[in-house]
Protein backbone atom coordinates (compact mmCIF):
# COMPACT_ATOMS: atom_id res chain seq x y z
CA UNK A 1 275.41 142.09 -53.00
CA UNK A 2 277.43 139.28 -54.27
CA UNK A 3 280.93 139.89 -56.41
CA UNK A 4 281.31 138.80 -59.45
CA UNK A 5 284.59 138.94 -61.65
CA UNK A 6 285.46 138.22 -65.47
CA UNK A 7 288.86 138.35 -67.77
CA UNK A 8 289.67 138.41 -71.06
CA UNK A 9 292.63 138.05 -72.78
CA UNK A 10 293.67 139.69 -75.65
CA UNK A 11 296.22 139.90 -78.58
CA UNK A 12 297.97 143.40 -79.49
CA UNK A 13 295.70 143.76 -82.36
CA UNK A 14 293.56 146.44 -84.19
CA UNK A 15 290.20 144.58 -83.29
CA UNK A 16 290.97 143.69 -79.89
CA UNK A 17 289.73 147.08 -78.87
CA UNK A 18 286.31 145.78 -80.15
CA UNK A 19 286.26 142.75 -78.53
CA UNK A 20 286.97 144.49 -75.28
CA UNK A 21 283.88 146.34 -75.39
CA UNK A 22 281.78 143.63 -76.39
CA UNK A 23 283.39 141.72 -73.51
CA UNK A 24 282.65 144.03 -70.68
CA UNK A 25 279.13 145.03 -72.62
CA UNK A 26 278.66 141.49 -72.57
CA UNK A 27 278.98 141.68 -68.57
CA UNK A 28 277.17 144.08 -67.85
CA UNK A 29 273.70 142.56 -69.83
CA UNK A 30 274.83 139.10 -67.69
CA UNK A 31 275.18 140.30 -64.53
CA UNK A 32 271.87 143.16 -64.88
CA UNK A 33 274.08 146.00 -64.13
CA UNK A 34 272.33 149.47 -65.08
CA UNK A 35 275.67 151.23 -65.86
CA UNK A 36 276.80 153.95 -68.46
CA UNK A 37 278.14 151.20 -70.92
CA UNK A 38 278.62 153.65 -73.76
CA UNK A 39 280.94 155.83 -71.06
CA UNK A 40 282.52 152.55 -69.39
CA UNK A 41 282.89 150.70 -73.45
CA UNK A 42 284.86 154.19 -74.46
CA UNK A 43 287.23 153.94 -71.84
CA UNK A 44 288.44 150.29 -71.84
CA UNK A 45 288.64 150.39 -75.54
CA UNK A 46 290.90 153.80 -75.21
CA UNK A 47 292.96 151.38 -72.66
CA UNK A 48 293.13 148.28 -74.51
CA UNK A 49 294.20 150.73 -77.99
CA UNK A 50 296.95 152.30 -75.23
CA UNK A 51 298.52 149.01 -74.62
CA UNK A 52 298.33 147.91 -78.32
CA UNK A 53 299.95 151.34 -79.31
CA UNK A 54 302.70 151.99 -76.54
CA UNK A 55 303.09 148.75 -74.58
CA UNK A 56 302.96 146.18 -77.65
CA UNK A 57 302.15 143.35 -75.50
CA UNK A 58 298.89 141.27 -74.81
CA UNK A 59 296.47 142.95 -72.89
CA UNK A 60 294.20 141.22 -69.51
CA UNK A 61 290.91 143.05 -69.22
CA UNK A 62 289.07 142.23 -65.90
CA UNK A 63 285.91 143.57 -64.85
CA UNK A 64 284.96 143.23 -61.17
CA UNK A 65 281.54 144.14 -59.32
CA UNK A 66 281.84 144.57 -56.08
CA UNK A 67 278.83 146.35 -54.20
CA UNK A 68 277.74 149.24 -56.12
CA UNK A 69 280.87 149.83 -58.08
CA UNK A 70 282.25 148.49 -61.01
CA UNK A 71 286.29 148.66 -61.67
CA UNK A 72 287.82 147.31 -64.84
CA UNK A 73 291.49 146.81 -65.34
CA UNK A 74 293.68 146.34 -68.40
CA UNK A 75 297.29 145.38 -67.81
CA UNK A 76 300.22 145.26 -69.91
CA UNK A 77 303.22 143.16 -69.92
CA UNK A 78 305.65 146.53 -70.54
CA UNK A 79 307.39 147.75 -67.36
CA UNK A 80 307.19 151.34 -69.34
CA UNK A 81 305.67 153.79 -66.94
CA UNK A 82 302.45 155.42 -68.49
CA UNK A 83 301.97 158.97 -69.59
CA UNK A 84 299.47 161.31 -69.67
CA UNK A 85 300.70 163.49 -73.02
CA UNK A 86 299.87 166.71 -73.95
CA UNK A 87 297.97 166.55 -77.48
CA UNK A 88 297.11 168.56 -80.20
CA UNK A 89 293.72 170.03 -81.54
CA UNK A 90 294.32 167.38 -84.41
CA UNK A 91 296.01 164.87 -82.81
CA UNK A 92 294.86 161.47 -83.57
CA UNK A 93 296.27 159.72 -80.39
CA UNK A 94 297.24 161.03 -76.73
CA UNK A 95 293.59 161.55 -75.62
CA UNK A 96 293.11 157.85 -74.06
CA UNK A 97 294.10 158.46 -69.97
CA UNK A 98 291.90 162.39 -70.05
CA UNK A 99 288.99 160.52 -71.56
CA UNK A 100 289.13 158.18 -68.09
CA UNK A 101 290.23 160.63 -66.01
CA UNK A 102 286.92 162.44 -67.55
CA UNK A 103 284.62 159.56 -67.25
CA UNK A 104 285.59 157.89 -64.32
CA UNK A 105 284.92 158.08 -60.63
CA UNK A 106 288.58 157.29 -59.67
CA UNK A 107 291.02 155.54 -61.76
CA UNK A 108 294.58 154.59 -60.93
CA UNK A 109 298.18 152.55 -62.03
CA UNK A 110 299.48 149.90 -59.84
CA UNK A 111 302.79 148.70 -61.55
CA UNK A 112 302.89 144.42 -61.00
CA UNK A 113 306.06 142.37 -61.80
CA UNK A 114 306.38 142.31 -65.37
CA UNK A 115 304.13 145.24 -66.20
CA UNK A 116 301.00 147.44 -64.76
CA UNK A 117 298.04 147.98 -64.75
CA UNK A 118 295.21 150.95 -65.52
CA UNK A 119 292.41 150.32 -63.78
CA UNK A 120 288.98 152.75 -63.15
CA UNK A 121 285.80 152.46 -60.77
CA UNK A 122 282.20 153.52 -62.16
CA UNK A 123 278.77 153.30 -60.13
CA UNK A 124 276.24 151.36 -60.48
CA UNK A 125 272.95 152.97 -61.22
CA UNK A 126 270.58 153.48 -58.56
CA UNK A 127 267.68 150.98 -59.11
CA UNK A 128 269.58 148.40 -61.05
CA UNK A 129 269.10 144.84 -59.77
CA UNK A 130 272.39 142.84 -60.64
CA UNK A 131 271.90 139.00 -60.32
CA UNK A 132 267.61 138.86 -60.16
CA UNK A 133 268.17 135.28 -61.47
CA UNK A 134 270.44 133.97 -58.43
CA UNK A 135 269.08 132.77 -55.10
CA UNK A 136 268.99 135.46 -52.31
């Protein structure tokens, strides 16, 4: 099975949450991936809020598809270390990192120069057929 990888760039803003789940929605229709989108859409937007929130910097979502998994990364520019918090029953925020740790088949932190990033890996669904319009 052939790779394929996208990014997006995106402002610290409100909406950018949104436009990071149309963007990986987006590449999931292109590239024919059956996938949980609703579970994998929650999760980067809970990412891309996190660095909008805490980090205050642009956010780089990638998506990658590599075999039969599918990772997505946000990084940050903030060398802040991140932190799963504790949260209350009414809490509006501090729920982001347990929803992926939830969701996810593995998920991670890799600090870069400059920043990190929070990545997480998702199957593919059995039976999809990724790339039926390219060449074999």
């Amino acid at each position: 099975m052939a790779t394929h990888e996208a990014a997006l760039e995106l402002a610290p803003e409100p909406q950018s949450a949104g436009a990071a789940r149309r963007f990986v929605r987006d590449q999931l229709q292109a590239w024919r991936v059956g996938a949980d989108e609703d579970d994998i859409a929650l999760m980067v937007s809970e990412l891309v809020t996190n660095v909008g929130l805490h980090a205050r910097t642009e956010a780089l979502v990638r998506v990658a598809l590599r075999d039969r998994c599918l990772r997505v990364e946000v990084s940050d520019h903030s060398p802040e270390p991140i932190e799963v918090r504790p949260h209350a029953p009414g809490a509006e925020t501090g729920r982001g990192l347990r929803i992926v740790e939830a969701l996810a088949e593995d998920w991670g932190v890799q600090a870069r120069d400059g920043g990190k990033t929070v990545w997480f890996e998702v199957p593919v669904h059995e039976g999809s057929e990724p790339y039926a319009d390219e060449p074999a």
